[in-house]
N, C-alpha and C. Protein backbone atom coordinates (compact mmCIF):
# COMPACT_ATOMS: atom_id res chain seq x y z
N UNK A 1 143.06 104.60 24.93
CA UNK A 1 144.38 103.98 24.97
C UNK A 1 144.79 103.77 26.43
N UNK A 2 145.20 102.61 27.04
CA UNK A 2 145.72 102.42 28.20
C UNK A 2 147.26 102.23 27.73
N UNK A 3 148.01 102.97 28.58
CA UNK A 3 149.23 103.26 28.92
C UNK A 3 150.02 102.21 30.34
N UNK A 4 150.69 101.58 30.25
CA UNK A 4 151.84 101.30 31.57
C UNK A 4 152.95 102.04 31.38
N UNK A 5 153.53 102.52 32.22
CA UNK A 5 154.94 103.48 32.46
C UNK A 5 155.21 102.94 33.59
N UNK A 6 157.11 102.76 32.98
CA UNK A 6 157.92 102.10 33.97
C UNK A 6 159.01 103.30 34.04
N UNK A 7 159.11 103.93 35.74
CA UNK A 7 160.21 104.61 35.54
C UNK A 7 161.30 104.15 37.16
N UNK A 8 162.33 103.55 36.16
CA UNK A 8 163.08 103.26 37.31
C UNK A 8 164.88 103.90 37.38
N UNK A 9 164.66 104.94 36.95
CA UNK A 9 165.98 105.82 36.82
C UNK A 9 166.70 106.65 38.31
N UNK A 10 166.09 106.30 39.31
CA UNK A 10 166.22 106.81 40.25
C UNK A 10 166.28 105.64 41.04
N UNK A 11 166.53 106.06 42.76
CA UNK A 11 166.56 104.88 43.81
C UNK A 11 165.10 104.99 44.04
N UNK A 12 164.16 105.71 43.94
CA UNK A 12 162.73 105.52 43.79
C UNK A 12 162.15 105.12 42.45
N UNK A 13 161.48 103.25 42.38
CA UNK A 13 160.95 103.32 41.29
C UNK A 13 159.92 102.97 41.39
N UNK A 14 158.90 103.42 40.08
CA UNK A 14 157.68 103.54 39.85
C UNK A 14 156.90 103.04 38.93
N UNK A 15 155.61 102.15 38.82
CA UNK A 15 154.96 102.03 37.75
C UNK A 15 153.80 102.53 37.80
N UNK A 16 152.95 102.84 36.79
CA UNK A 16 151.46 103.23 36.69
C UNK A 16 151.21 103.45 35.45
N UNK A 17 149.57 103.16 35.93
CA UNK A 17 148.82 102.72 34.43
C UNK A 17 147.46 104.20 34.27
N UNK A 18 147.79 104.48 33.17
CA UNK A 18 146.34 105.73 32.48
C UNK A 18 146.08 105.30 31.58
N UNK A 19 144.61 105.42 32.04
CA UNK A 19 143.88 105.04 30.63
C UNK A 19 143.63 106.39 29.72
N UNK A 20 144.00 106.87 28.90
CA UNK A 20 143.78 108.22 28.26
C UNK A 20 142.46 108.36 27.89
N UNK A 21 142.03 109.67 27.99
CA UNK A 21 140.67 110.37 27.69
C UNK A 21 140.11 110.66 28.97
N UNK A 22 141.52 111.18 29.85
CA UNK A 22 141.53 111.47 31.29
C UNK A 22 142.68 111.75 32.00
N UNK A 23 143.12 112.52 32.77
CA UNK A 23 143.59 112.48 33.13
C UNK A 23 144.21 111.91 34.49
N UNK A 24 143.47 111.71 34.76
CA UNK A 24 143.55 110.54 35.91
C UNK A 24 144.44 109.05 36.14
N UNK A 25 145.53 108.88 36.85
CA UNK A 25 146.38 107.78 37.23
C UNK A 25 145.28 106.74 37.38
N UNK A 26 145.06 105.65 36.71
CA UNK A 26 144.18 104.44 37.26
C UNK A 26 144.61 103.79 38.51
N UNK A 27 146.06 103.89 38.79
CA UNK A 27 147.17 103.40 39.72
C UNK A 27 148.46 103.28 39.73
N UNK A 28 149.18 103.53 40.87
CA UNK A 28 150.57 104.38 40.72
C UNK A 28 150.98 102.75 42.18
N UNK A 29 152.44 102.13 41.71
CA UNK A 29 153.06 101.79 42.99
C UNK A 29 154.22 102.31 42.68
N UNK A 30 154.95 102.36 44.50
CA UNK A 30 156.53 103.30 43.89
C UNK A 30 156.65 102.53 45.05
N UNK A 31 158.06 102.04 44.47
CA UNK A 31 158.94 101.52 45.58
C UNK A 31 160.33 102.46 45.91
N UNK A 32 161.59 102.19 47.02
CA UNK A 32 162.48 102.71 47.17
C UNK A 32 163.31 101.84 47.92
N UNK A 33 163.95 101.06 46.87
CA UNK A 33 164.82 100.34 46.73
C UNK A 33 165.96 99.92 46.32
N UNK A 34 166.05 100.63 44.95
CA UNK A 34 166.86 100.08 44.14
C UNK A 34 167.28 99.03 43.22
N UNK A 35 168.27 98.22 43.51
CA UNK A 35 168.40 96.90 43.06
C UNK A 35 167.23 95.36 43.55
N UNK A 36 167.08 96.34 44.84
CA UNK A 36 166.00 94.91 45.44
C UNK A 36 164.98 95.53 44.71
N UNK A 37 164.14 96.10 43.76
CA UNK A 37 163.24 96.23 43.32
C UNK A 37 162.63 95.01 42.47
N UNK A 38 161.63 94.91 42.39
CA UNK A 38 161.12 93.52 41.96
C UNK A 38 159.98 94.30 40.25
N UNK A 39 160.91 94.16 39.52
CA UNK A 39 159.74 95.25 38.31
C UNK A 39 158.45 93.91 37.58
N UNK A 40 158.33 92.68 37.80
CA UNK A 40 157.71 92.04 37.58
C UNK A 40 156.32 91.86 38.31
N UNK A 41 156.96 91.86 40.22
CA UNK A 41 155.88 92.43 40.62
C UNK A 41 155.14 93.52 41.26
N UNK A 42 155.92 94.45 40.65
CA UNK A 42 155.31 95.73 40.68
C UNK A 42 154.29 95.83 39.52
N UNK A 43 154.91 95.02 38.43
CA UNK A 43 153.82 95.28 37.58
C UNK A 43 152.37 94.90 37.55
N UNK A 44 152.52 93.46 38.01
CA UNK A 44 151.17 92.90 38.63
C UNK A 44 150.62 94.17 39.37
N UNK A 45 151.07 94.20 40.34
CA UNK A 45 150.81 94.56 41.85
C UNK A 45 149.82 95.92 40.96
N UNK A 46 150.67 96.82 40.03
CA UNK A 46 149.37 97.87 39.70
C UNK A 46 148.97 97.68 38.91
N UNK A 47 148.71 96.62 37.79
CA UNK A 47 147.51 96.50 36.83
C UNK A 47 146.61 95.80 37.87
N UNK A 48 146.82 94.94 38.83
CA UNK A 48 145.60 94.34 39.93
C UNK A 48 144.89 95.48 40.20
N UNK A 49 145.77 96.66 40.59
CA UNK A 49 144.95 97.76 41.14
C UNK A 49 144.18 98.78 40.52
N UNK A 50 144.49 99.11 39.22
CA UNK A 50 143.64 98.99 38.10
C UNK A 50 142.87 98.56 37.51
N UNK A 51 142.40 96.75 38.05
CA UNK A 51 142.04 95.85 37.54
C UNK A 51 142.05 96.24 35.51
N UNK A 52 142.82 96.19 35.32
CA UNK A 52 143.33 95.81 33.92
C UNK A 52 144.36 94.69 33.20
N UNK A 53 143.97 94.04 32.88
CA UNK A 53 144.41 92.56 32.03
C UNK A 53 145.63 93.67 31.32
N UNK A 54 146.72 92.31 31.61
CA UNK A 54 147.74 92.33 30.38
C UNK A 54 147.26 92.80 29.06
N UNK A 55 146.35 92.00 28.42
CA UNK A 55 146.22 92.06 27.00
C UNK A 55 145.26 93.89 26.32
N UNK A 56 145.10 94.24 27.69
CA UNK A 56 144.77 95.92 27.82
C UNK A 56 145.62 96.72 27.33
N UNK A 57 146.75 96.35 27.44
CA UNK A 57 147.84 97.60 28.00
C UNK A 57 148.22 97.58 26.15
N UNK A 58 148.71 99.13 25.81
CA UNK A 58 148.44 99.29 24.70
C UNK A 58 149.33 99.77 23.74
N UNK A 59 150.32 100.48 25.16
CA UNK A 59 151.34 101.68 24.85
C UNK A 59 152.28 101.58 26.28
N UNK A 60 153.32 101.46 25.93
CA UNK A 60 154.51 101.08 27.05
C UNK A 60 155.44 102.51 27.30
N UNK A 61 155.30 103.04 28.25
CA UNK A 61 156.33 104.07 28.35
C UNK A 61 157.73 103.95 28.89
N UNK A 62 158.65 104.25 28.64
CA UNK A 62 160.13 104.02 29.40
C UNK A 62 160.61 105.47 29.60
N UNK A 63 161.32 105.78 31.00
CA UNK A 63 161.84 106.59 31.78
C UNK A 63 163.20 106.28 31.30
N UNK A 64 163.86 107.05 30.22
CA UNK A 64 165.18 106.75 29.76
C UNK A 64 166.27 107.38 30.00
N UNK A 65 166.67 107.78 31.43
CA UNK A 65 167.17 108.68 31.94
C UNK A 65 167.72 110.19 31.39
N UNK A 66 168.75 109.92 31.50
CA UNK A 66 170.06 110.07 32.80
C UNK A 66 169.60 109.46 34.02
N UNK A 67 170.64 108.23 34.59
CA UNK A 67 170.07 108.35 35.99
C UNK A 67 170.86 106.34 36.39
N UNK A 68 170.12 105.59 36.70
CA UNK A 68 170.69 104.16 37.42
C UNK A 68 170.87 103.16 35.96
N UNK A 69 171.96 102.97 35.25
CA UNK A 69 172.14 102.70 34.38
C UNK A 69 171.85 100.71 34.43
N UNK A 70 171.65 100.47 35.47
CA UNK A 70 170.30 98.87 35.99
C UNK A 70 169.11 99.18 36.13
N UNK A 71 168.91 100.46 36.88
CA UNK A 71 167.43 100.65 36.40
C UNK A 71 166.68 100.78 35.13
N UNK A 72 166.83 101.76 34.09
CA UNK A 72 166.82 101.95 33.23
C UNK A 72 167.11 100.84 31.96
N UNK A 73 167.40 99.97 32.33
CA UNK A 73 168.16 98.92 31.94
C UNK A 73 166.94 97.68 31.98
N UNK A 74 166.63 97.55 33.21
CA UNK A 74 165.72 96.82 33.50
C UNK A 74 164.40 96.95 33.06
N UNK A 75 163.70 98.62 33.04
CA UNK A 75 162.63 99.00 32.70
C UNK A 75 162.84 98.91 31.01
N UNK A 76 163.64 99.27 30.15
CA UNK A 76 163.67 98.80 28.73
C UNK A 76 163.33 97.44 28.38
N UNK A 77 164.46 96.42 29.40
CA UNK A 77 163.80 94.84 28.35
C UNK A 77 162.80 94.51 29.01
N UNK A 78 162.28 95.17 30.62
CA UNK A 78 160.58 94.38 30.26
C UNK A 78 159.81 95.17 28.75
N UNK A 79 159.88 96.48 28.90
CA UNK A 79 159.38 96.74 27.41
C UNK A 79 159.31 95.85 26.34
N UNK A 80 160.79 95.48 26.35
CA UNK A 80 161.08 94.78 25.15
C UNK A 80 160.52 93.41 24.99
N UNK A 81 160.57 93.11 25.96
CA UNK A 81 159.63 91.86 26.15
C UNK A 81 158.04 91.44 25.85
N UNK A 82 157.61 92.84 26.35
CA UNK A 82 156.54 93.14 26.29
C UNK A 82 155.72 93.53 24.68
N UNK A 83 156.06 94.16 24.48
CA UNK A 83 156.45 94.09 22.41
C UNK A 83 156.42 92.90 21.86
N UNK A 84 157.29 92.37 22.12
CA UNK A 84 157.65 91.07 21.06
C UNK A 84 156.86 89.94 21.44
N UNK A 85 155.91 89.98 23.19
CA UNK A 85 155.08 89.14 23.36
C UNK A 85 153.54 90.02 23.24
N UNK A 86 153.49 90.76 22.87
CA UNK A 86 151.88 91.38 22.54
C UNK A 86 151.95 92.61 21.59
N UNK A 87 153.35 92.90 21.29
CA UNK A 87 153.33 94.04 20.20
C UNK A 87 152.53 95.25 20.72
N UNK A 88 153.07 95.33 21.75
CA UNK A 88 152.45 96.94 22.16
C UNK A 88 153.14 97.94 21.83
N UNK A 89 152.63 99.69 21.41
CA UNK A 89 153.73 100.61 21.26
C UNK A 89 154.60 101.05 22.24
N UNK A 90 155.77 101.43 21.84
CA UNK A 90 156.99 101.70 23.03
C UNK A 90 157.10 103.03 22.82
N UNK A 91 157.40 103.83 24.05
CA UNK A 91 157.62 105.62 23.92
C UNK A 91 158.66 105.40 24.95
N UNK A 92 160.03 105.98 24.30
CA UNK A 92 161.01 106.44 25.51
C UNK A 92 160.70 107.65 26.01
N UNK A 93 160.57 108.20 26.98
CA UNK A 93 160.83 109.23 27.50
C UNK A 93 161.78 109.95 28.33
N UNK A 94 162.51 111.02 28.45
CA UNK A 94 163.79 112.04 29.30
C UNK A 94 163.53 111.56 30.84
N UNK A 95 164.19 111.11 31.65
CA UNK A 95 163.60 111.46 32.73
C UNK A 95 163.64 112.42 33.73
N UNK A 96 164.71 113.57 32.61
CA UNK A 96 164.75 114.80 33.22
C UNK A 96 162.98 115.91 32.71
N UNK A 97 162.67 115.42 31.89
CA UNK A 97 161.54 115.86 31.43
C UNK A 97 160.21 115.55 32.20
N UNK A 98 160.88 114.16 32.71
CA UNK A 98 159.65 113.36 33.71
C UNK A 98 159.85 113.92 35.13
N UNK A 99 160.96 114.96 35.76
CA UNK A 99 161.17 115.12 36.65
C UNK A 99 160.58 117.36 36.77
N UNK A 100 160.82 117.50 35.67
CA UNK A 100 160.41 119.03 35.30
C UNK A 100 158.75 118.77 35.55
N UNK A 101 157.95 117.69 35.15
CA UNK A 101 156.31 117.31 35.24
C UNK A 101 156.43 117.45 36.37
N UNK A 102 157.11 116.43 37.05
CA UNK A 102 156.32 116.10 38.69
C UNK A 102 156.61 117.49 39.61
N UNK A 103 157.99 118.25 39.02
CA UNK A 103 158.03 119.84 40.23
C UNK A 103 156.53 120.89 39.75
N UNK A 104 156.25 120.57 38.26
CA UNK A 104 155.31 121.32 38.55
C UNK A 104 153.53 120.46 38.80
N UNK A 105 153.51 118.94 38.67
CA UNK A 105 152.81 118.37 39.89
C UNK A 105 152.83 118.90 41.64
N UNK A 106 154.02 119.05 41.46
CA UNK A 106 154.55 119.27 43.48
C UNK A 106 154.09 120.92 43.43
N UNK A 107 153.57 121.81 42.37
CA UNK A 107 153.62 123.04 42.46
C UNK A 107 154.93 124.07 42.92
N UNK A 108 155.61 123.58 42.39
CA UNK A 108 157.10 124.49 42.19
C UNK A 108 157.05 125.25 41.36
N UNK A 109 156.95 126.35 41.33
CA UNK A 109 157.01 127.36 40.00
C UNK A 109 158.27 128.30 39.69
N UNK A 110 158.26 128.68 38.14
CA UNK A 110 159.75 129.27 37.77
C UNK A 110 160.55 128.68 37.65
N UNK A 111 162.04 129.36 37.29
CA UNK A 111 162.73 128.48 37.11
C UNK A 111 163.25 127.02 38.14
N UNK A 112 163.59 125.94 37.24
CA UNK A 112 164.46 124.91 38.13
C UNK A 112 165.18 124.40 36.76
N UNK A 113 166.21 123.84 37.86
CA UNK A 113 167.76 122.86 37.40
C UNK A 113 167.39 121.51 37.87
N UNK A 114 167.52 120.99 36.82
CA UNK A 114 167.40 119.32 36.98
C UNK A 114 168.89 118.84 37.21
N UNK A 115 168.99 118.20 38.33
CA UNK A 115 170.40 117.67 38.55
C UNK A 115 170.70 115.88 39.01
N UNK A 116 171.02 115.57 38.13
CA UNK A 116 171.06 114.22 38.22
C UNK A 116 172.59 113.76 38.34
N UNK A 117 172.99 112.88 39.30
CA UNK A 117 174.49 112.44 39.59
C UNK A 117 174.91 111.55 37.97
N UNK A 118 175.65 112.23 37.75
CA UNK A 118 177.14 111.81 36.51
C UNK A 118 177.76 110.85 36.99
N UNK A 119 177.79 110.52 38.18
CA UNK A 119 179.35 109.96 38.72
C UNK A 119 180.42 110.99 38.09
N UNK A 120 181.51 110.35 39.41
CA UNK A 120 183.04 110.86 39.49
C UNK A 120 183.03 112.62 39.57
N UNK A 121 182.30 113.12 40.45
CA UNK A 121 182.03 114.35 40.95
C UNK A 121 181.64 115.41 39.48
N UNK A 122 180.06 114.66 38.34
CA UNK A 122 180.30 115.30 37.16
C UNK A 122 178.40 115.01 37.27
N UNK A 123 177.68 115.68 36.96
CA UNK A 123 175.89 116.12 37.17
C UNK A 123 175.71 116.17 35.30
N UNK A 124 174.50 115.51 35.05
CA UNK A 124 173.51 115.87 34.30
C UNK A 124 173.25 117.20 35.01
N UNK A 125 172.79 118.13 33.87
CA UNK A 125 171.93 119.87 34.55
C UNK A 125 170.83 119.93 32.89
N UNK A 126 169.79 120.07 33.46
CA UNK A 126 168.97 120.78 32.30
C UNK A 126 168.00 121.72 32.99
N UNK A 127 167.52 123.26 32.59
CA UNK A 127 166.99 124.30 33.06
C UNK A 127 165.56 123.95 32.63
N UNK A 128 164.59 124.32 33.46
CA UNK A 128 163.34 124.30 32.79
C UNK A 128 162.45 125.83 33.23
N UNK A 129 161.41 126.23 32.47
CA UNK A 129 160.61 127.25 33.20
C UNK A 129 159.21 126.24 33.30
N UNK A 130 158.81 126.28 35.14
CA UNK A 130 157.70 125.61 34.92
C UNK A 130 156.51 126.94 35.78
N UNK A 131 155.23 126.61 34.88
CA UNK A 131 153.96 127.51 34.82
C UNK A 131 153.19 127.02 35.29
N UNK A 132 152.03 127.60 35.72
CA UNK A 132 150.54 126.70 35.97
C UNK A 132 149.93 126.13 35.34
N UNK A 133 150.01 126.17 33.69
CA UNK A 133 149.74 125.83 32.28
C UNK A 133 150.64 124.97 32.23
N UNK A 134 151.87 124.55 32.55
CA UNK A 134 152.74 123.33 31.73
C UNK A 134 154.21 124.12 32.15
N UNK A 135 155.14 123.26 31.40
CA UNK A 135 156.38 123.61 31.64
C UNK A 135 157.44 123.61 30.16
N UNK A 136 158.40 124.32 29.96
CA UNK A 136 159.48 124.04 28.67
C UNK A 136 160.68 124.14 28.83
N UNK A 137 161.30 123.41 28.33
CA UNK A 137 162.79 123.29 28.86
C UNK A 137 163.19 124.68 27.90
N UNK A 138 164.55 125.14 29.30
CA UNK A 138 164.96 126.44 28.30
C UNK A 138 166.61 126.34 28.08
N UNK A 139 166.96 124.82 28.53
CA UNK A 139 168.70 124.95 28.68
C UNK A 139 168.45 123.40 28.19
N UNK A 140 168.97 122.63 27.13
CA UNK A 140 169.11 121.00 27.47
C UNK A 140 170.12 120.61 28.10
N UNK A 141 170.07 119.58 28.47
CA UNK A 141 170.75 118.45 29.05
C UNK A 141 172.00 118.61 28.94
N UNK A 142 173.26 118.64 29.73
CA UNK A 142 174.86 118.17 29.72
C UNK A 142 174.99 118.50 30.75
N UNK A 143 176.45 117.51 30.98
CA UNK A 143 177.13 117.43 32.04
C UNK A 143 177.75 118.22 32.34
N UNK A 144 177.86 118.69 33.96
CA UNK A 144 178.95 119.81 34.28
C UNK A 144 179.39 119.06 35.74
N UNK A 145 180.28 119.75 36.08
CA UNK A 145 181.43 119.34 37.25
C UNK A 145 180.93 120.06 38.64
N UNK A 146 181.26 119.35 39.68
CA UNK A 146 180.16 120.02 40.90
C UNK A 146 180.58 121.69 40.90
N UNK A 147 182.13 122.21 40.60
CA UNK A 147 182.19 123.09 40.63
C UNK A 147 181.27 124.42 39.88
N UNK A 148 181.12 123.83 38.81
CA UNK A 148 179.92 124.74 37.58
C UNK A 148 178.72 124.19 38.04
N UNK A 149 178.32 123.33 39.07
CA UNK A 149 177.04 123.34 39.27
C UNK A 149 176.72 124.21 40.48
N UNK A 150 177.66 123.89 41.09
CA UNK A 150 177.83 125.20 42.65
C UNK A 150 178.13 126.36 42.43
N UNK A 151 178.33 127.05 41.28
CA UNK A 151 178.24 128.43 40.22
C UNK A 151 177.08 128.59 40.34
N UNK A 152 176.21 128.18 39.70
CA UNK A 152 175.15 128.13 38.96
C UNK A 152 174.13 128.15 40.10
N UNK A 153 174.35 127.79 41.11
CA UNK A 153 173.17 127.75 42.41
C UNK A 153 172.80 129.05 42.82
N UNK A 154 171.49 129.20 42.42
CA UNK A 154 170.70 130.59 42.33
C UNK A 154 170.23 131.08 41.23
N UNK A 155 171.30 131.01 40.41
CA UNK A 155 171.32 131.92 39.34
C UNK A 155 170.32 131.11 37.89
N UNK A 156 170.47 129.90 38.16
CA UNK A 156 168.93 128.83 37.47
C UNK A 156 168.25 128.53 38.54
N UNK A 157 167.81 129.48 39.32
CA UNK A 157 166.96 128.92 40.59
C UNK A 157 166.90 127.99 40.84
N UNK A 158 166.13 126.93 41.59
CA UNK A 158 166.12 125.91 42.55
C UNK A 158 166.51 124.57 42.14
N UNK A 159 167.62 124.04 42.31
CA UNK A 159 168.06 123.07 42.01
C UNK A 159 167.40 121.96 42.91
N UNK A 160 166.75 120.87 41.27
CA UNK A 160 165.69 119.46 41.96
C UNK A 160 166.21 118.56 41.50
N UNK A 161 166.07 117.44 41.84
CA UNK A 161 166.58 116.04 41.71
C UNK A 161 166.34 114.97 42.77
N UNK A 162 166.76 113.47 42.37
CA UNK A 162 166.73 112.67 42.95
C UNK A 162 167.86 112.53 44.15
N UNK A 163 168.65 112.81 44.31
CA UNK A 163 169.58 112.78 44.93
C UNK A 163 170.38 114.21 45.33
N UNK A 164 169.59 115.30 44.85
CA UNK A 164 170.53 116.63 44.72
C UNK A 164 170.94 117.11 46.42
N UNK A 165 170.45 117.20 47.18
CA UNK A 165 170.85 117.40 48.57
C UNK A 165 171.93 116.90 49.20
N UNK A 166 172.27 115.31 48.84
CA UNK A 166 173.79 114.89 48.91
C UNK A 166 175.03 115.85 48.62
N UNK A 167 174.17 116.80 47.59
CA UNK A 167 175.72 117.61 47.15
C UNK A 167 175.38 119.27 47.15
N UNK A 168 174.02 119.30 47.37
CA UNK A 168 173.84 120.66 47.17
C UNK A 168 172.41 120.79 48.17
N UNK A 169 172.93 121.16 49.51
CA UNK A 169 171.76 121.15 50.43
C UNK A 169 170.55 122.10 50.41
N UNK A 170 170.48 123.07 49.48
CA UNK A 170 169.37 124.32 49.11
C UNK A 170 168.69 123.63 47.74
N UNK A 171 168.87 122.62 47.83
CA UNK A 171 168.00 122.00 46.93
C UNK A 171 167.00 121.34 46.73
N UNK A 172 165.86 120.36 45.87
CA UNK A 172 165.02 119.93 46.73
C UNK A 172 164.69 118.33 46.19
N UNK A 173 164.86 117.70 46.98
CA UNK A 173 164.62 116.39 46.36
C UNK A 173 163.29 116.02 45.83
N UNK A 174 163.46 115.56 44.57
CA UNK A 174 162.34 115.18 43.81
C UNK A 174 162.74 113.98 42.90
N UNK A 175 161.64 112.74 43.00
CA UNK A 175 161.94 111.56 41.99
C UNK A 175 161.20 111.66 41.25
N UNK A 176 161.41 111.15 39.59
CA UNK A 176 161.02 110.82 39.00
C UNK A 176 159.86 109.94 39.00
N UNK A 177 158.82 109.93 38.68
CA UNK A 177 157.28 109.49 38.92
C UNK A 177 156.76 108.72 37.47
N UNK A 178 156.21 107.66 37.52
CA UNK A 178 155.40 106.90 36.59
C UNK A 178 154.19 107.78 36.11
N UNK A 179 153.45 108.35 37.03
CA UNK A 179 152.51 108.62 36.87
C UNK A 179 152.33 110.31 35.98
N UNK A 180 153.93 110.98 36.87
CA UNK A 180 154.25 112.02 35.25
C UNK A 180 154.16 111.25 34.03
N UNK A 181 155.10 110.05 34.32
CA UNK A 181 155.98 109.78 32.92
C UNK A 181 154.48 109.33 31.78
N UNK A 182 153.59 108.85 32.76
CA UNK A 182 152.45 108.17 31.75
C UNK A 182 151.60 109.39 30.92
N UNK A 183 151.91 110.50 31.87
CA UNK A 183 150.84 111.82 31.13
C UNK A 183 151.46 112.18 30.36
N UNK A 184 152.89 112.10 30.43
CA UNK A 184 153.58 113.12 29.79
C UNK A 184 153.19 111.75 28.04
N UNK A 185 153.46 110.81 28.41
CA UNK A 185 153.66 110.04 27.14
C UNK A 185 152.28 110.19 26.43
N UNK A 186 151.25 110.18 27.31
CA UNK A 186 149.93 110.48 26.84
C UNK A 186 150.00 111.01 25.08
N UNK A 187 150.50 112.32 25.45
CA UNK A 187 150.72 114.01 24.77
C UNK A 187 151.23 113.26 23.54
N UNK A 188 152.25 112.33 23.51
CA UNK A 188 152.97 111.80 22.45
C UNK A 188 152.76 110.99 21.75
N UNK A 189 153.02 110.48 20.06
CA UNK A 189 153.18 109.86 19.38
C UNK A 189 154.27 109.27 18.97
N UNK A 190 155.59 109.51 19.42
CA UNK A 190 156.60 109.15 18.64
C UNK A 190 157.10 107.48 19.26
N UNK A 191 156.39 106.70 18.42
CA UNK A 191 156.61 105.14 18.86
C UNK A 191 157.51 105.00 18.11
N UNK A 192 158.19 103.85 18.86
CA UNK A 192 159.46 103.29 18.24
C UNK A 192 159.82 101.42 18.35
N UNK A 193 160.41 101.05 17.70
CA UNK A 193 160.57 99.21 18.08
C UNK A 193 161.74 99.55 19.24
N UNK A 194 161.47 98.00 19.82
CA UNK A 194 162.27 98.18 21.16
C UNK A 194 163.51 98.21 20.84
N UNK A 195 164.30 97.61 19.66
CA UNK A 195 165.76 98.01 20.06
C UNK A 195 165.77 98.82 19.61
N UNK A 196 165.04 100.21 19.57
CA UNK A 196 165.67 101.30 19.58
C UNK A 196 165.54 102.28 21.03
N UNK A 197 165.03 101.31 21.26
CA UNK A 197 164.58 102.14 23.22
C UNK A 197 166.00 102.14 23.52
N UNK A 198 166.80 103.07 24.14
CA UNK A 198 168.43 103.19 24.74
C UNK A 198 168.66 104.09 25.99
N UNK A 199 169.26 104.00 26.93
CA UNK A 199 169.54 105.03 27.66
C UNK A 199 170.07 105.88 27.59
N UNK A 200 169.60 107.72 27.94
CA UNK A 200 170.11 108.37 27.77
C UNK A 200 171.37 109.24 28.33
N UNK A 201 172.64 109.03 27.89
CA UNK A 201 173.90 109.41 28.45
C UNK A 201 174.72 110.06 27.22
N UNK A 202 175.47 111.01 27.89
CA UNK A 202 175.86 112.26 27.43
C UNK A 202 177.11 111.93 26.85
C-alpha cells in the first residue's frame, strides 16, 4: 500500500509518501510558511522524489488537527479531490497524536503535554506517556486557559508543541510531521468518504 500524508495544521507543513511493508519515508518535503504554502506543489515536488505516479497513491492521510483552521482546511479538499478523482482511501488523523509520534521520533521520553494555541489566551492540552516501544495517550484532548496550563507546567512534564515557547518558554517546540502522520496511518484501517474528513475542534 502506498500512502500520501498531508499535514498542514501547523506554520510548518508537510507531505510524504510510505510505501508500507516498511518502514521507511520514500520522501518527506516540509515547508514553513503558512498561507504562502503551495500544497499542489508540494505534492508533486514529493511523489517526483519518490518517483511514484499519481495513480500509485492508494491511501490519503489527513492531519486533522487542532491547529490552522486554512491549513487543515486545505489539506482535507485536496483529499477530497483526490477521492472523487481516483477513489483513494481517506484516514483522518489527531494531530496531537501526530505530534506525541514525532517527540518520541525526536527521542523524548515520559511524560509530555501537547499544547496547541486555542486562540483568545485558551490551548488544546492532551498528556501522553511516550516509550521506546511506542507511545499512549493518558489525558485526551480539551481546552484550558493559559492560567491552568501554567499550573500544570511540570506536573505533566514537558510541555511540546508547535508554537508552545511563545507562551511557555520551558517548553519544546515540535511540529507536526507527514512522515509521523503516514506511519502512524500505516497501523490503521479506519477509512472514511471525504465528507466525513472534518477538523478537529473542541
Amino acid at each position: 500500500m502506498t500512502i500520501l500524508a498531508l499535514e498542514f495544521s501547523s506554520p510548518q507543513r508537510s507531505v510524504a509518501v510510505l510505501r508500507t511493508g516498511g518502514t521507511a519515508i520514500a520522501a518527506e518535503v516540509v515547508e514553513t510558511g503558512g498561507h504562502g504554502t503551495n500544497a499542489f506543489k508540494m505534492t508533486e515536488q514529493v511523489l517526483a522524489e519518490a518517483k511514484i505516479e499519481r495513480e500509485q497513491i492508494e491511501v490519503m492521510a489527513v492531519g486533522l488537527g487542532p491547529g490552522s483552521y486554512t491549513g487543515i482546511r486545505a489539506a482535507i479538499s485536496l483529499a477530497q479531490g483526490w477521492q472523487l478523482a481516483r477513489g483513494v482511501k481517506l484516514l483522518g488523523v489527531s494531530s496531537a497524536d501526530c505530534l506525541a509520534a514525532q517527540a518520541r521520533a525526536e527521542k523524548i521520553p515520559g511524560r509530555v503535554s501537547v499544547v496547541i494555541d486555542a486562540q483568545r489566551n485558551e490551548f488544546y492540552l492532551a498528556t501522553y506517556e511516550i516509550a521506546a516501544d511506542g507511545w499512549r495517550e493518558t489525558a485526551p484532548l480539551k481546552i484550558l486557559s493559559l492560567a491552568e496550563v501554567q499550573s500544570r507546567t511540570g506536573a505533566d512534564g514537558i510541555l511540546i508543541g508547535p508554537e508552545v515557547t511563545r507562551w511557555f518558554p520551558a517548553g519544546r517546540t515540535i511540529f507536526p510531521r507527514a512522515a509521523a502522520l503516514a506511519q502512524l496511518a500505516a497501523r490503521r484501517n479506519e477509512f472514511i468518504p471525504g465528507e466525513k474528513l472534518e477538523p478537529i475542534y473542541l
